[in-house]
PDB file of N, CA and C in Angstrom:
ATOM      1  N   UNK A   1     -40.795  78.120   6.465  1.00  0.00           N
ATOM      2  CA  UNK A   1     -40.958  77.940   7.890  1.00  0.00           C
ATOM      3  C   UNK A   1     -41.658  76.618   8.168  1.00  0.00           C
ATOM      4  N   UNK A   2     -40.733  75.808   8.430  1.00  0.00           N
ATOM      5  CA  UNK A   2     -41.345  74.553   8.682  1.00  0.00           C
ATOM      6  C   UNK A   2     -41.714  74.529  10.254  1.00  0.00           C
ATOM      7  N   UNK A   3     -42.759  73.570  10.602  1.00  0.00           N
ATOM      8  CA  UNK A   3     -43.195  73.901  11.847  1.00  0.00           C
ATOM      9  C   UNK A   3     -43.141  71.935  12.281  1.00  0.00           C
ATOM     10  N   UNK A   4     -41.695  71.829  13.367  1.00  0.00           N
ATOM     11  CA  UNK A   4     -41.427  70.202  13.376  1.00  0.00           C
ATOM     12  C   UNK A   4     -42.895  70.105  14.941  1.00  0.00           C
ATOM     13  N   UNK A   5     -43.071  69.049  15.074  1.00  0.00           N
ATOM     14  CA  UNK A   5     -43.747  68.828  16.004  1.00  0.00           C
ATOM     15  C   UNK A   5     -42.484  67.888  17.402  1.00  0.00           C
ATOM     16  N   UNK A   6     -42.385  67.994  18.045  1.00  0.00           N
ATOM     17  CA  UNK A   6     -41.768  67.573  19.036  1.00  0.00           C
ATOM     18  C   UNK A   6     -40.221  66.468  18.292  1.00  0.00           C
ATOM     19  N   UNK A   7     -39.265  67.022  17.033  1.00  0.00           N
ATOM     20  CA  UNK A   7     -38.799  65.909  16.384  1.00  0.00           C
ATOM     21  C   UNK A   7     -39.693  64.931  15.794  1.00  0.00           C
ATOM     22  N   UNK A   8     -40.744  65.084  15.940  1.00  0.00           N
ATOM     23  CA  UNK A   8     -41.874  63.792  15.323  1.00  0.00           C
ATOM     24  C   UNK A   8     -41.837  63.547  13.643  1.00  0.00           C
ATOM     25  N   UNK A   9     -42.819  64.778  13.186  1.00  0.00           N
ATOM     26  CA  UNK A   9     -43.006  65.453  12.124  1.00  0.00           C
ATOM     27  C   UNK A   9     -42.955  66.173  12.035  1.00  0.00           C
ATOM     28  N   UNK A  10     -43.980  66.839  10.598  1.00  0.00           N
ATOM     29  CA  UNK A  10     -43.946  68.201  10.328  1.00  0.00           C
ATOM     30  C   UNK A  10     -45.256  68.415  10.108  1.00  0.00           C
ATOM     31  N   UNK A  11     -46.081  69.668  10.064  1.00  0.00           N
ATOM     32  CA  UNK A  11     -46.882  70.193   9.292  1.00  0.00           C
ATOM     33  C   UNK A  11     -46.921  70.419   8.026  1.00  0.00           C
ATOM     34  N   UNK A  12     -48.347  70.426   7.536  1.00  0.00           N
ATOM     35  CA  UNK A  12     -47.726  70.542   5.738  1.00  0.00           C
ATOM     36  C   UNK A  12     -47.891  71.860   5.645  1.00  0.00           C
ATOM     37  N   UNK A  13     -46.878  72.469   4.913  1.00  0.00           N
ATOM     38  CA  UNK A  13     -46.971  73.504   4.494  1.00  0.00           C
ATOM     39  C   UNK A  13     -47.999  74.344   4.143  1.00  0.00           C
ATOM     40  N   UNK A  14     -48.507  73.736   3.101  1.00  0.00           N
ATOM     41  CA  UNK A  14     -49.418  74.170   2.359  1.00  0.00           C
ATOM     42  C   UNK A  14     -50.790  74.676   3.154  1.00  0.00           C
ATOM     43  N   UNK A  15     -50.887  73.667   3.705  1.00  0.00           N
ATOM     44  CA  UNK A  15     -52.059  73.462   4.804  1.00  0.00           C
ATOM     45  C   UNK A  15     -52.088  74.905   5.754  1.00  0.00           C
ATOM     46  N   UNK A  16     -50.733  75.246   6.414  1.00  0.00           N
ATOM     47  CA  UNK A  16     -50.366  76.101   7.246  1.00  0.00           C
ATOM     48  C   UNK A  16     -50.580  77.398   6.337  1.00  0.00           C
ATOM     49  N   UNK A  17     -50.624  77.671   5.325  1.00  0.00           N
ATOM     50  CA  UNK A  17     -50.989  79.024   4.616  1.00  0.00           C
ATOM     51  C   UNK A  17     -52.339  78.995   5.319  1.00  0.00           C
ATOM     52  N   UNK A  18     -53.165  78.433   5.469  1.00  0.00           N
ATOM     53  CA  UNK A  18     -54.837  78.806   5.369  1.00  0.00           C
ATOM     54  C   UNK A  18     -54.853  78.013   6.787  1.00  0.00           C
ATOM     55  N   UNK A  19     -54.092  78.328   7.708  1.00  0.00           N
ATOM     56  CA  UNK A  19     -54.487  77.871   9.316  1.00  0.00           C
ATOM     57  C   UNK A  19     -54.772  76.598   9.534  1.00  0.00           C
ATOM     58  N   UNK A  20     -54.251  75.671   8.950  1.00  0.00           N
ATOM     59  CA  UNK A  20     -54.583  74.140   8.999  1.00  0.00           C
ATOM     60  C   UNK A  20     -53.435  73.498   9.615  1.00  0.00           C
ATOM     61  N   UNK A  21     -53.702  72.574   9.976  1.00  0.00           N
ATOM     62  CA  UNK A  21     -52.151  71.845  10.575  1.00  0.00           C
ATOM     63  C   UNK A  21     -52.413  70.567  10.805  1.00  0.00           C
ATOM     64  N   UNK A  22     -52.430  69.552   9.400  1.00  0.00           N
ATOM     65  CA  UNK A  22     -52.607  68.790   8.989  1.00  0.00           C
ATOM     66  C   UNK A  22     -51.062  67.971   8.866  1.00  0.00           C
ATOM     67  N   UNK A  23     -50.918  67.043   9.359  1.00  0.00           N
ATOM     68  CA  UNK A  23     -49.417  66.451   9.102  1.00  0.00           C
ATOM     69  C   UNK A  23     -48.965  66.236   7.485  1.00  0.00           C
ATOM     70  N   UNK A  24     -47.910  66.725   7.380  1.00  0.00           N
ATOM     71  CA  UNK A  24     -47.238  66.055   6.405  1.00  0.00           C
ATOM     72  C   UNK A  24     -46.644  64.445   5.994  1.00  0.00           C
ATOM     73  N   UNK A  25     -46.944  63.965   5.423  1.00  0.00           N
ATOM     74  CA  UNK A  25     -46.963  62.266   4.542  1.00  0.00           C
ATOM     75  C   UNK A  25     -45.941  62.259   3.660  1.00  0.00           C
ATOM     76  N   UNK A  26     -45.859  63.470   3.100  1.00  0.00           N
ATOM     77  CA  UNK A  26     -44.329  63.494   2.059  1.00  0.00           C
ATOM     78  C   UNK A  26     -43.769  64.525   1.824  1.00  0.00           C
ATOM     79  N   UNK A  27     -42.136  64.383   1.421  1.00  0.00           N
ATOM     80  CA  UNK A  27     -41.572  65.804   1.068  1.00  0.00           C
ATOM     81  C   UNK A  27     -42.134  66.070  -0.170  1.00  0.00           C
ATOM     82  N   UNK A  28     -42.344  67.551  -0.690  1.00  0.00           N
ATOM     83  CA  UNK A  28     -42.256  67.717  -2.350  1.00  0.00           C
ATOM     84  C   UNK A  28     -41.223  68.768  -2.814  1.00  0.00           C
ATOM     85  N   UNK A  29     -40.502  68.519  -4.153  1.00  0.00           N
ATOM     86  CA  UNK A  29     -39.072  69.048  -4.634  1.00  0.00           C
ATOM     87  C   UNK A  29     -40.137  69.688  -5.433  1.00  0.00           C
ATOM     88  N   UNK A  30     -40.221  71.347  -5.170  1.00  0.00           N
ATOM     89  CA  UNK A  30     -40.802  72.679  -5.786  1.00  0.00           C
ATOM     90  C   UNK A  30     -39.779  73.010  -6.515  1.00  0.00           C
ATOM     91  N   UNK A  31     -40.086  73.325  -7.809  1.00  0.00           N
ATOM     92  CA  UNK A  31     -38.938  74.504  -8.799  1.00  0.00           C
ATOM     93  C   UNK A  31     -40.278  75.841  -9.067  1.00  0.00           C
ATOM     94  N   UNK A  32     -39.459  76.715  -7.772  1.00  0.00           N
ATOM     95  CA  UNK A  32     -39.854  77.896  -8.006  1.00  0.00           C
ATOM     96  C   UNK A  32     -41.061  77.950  -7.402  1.00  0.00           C
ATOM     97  N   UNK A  33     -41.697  76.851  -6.388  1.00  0.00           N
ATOM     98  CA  UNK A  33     -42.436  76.959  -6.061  1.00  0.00           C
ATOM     99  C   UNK A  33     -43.808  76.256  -6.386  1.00  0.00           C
ATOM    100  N   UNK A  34     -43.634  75.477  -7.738  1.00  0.00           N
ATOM    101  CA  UNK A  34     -44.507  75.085  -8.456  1.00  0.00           C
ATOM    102  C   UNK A  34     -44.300  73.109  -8.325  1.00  0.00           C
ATOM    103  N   UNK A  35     -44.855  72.144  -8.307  1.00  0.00           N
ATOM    104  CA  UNK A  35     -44.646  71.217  -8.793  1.00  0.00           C
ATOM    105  C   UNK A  35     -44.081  70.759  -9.908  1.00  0.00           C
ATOM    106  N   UNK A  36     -43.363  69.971  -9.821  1.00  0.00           N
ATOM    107  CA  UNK A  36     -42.580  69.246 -11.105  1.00  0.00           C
ATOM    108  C   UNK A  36     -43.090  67.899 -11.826  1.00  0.00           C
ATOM    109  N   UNK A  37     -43.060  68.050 -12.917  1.00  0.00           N
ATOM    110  CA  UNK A  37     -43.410  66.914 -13.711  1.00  0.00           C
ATOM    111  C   UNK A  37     -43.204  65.694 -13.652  1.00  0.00           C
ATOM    112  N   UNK A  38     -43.966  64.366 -13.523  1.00  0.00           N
ATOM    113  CA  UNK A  38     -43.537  63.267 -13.553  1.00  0.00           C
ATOM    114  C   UNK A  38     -42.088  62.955 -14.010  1.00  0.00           C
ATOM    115  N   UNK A  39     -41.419  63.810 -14.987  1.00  0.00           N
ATOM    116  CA  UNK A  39     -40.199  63.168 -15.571  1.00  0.00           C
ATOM    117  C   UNK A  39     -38.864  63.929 -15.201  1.00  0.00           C
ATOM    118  N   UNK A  40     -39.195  64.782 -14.419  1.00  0.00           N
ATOM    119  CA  UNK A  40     -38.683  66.117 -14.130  1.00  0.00           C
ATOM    120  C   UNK A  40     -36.985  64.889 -13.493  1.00  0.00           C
ATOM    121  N   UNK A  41     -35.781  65.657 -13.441  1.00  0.00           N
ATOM    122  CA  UNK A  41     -34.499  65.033 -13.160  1.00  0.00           C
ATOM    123  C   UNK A  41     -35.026  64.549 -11.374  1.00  0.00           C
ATOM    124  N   UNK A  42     -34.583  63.783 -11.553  1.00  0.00           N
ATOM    125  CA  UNK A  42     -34.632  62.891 -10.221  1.00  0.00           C
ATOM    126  C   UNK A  42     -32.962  63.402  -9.571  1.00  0.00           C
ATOM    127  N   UNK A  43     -32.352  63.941  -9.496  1.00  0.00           N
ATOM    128  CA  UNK A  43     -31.362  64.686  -8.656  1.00  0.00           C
ATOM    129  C   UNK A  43     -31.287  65.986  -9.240  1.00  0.00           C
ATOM    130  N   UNK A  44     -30.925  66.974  -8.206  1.00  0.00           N
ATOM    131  CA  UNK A  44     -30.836  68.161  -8.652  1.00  0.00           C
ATOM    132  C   UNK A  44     -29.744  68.816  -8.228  1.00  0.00           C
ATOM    133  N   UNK A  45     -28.675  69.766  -8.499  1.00  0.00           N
ATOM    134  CA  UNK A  45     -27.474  69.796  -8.236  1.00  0.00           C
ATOM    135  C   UNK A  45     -27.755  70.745  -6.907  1.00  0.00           C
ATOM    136  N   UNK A  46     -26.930  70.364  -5.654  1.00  0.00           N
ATOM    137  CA  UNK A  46     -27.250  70.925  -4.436  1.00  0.00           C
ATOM    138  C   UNK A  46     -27.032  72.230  -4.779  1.00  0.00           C
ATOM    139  N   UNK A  47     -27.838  73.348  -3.664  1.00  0.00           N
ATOM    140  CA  UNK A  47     -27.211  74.697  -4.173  1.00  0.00           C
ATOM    141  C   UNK A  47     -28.634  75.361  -4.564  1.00  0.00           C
ATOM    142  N   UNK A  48     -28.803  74.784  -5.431  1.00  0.00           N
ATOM    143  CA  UNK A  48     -29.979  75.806  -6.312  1.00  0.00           C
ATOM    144  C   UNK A  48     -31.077  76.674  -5.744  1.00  0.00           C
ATOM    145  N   UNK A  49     -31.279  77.730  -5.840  1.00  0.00           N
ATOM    146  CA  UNK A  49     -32.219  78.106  -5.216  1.00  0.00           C
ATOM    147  C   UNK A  49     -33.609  78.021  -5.798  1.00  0.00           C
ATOM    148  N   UNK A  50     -33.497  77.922  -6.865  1.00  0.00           N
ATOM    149  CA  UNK A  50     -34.896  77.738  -7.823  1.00  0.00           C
ATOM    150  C   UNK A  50     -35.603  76.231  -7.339  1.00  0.00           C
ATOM    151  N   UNK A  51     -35.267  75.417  -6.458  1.00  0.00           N
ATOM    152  CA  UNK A  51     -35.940  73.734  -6.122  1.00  0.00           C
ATOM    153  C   UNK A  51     -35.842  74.460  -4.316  1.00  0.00           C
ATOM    154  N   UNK A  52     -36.922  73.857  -3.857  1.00  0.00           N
ATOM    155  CA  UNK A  52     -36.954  73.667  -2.479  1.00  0.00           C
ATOM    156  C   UNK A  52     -37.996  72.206  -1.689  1.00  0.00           C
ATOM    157  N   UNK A  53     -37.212  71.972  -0.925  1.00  0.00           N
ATOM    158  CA  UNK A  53     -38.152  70.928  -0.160  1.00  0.00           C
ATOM    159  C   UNK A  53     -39.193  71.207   0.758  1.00  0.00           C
ATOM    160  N   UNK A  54     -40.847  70.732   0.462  1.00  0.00           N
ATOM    161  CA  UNK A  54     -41.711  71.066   1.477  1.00  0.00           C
ATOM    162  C   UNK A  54     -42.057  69.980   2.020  1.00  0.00           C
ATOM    163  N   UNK A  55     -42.704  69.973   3.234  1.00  0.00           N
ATOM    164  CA  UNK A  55     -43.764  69.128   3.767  1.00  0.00           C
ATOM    165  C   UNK A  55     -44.575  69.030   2.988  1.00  0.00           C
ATOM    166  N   UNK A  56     -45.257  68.264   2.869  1.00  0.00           N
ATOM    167  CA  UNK A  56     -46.354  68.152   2.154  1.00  0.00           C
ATOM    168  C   UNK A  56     -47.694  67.135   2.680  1.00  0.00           C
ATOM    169  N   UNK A  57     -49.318  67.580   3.041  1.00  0.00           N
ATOM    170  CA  UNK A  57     -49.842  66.503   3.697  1.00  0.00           C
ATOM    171  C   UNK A  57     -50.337  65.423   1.903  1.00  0.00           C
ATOM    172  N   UNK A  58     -50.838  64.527   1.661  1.00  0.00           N
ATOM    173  CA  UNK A  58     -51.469  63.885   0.746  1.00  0.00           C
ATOM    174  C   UNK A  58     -52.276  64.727   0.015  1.00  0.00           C
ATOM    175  N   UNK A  59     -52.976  65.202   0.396  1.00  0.00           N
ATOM    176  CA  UNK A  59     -54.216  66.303  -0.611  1.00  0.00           C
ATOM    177  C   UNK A  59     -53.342  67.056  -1.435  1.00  0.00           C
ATOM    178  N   UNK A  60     -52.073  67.597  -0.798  1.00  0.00           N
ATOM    179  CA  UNK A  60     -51.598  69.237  -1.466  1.00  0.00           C
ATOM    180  C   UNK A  60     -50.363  68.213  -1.943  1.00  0.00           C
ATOM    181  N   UNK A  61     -50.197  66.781  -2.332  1.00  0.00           N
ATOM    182  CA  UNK A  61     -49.017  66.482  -2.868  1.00  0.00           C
ATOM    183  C   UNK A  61     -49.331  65.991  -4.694  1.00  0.00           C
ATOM    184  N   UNK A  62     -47.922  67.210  -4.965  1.00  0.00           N
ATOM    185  CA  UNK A  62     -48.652  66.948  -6.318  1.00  0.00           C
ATOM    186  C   UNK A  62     -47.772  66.204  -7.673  1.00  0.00           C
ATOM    187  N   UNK A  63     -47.796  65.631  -8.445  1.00  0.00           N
ATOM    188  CA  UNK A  63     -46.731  65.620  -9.640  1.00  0.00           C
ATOM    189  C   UNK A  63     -47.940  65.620 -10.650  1.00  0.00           C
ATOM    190  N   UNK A  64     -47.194  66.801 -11.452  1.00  0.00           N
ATOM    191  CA  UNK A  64     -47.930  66.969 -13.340  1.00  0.00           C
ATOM    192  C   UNK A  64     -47.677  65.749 -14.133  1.00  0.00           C
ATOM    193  N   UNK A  65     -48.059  66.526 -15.244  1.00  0.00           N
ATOM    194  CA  UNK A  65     -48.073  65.050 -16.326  1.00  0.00           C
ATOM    195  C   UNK A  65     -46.670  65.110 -16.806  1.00  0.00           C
ATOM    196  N   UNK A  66     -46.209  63.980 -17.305  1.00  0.00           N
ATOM    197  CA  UNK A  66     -45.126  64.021 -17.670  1.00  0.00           C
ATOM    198  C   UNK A  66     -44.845  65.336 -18.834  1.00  0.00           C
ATOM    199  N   UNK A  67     -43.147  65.405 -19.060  1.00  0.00           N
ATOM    200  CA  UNK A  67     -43.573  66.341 -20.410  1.00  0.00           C
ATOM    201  C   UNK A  67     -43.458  65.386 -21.695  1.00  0.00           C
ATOM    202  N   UNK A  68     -42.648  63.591 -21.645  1.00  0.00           N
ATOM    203  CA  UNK A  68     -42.388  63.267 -22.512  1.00  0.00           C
ATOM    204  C   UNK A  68     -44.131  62.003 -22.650  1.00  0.00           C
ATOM    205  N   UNK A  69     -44.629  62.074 -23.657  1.00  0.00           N
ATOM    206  CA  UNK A  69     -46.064  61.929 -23.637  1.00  0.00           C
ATOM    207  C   UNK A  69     -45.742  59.833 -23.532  1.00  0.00           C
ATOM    208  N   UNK A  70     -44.792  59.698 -24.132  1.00  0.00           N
ATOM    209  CA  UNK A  70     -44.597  58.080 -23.561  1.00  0.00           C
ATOM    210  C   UNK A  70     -44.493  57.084 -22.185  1.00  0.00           C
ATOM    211  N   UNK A  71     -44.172  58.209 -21.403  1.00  0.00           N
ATOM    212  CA  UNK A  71     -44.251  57.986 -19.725  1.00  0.00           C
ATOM    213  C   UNK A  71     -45.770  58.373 -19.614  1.00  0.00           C
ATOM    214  N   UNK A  72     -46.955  58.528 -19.985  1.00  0.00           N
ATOM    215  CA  UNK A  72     -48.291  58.768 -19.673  1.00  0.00           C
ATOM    216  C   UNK A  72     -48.702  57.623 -18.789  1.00  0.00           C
ATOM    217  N   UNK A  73     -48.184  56.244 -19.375  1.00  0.00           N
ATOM    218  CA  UNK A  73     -49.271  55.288 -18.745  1.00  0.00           C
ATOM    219  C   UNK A  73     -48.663  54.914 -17.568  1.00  0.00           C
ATOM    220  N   UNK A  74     -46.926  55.166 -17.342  1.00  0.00           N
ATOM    221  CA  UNK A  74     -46.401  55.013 -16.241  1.00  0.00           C
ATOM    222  C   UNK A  74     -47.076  56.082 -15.218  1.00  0.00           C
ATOM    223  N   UNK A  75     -47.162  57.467 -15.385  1.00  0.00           N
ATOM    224  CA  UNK A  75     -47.790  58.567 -14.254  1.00  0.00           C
ATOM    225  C   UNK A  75     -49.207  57.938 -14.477  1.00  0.00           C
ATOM    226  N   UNK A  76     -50.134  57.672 -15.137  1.00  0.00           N
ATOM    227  CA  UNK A  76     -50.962  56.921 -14.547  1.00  0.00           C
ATOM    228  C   UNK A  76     -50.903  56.031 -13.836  1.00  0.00           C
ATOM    229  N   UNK A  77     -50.181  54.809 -13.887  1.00  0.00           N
ATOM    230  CA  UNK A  77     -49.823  53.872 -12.965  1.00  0.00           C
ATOM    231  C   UNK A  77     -49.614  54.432 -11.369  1.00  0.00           C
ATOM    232  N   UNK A  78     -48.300  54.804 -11.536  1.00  0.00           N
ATOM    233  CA  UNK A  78     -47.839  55.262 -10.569  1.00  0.00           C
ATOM    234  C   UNK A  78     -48.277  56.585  -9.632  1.00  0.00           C
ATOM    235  N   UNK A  79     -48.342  57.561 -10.478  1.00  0.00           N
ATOM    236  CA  UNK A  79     -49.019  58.690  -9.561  1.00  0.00           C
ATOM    237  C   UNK A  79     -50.703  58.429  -9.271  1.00  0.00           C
ATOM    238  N   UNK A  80     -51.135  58.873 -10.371  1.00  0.00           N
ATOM    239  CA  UNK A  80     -52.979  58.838 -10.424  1.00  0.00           C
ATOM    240  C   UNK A  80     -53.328  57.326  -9.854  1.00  0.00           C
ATOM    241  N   UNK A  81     -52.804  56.646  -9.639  1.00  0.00           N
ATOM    242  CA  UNK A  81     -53.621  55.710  -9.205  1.00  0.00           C
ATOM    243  C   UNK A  81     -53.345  55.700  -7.423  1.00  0.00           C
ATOM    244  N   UNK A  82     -51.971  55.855  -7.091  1.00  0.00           N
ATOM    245  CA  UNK A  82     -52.345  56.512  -5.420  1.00  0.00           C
ATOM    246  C   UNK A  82     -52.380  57.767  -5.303  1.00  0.00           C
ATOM    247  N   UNK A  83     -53.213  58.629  -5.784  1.00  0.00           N
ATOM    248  CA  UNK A  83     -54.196  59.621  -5.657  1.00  0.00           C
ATOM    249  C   UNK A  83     -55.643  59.584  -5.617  1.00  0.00           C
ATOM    250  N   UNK A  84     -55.767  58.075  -5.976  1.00  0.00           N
ATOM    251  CA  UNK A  84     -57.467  57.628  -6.394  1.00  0.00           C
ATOM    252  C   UNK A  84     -57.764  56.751  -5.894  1.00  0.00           C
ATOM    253  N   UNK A  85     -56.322  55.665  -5.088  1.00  0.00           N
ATOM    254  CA  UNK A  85     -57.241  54.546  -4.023  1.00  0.00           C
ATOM    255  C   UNK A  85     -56.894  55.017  -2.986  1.00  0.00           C
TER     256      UNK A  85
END
């Protein structure tokens, strides 16, 4: 249940479990509900019900560590570091 604001935006999801209504900043691609890994397939075949798209505000947006341990310094680069400035 996404909640659009006038066509504007959205609320983040997450936020909206616990009565918050904090804008959303980005979508996130859930499998099953859970966040996906830095390395996780970058397309996913339409259809699936196991991936869904949320709102998401910055705090509740998430990507894990990679699973292949050679992309480490890239998800540092790239993720952890705009999570930390």
């Amino acid at each position: 249940n996404t909640v659009l604001l006038q066509g504007v935006g959205a609320l983040c999801q997450d936020c909206m479990e616990y009565g918050l209504k904090n804008m959303a900043v980005r979508t996130q691609r859930r499998n099953n509900s859970l966040a996906e890994p830095f390395d996780a397939p970058k397309i996913v075949v339409e259809g699936s019900k196991d991936y869904q798209y949320q709102p998401v505000c910055f705090d509740h947006w998430e990507v894990l560590p990679p699973t292949n341990p050679e992309l480490m310094e890239d998800y540092k680069k790239d993720y952890l570091f705009l999570k930390n400035h």
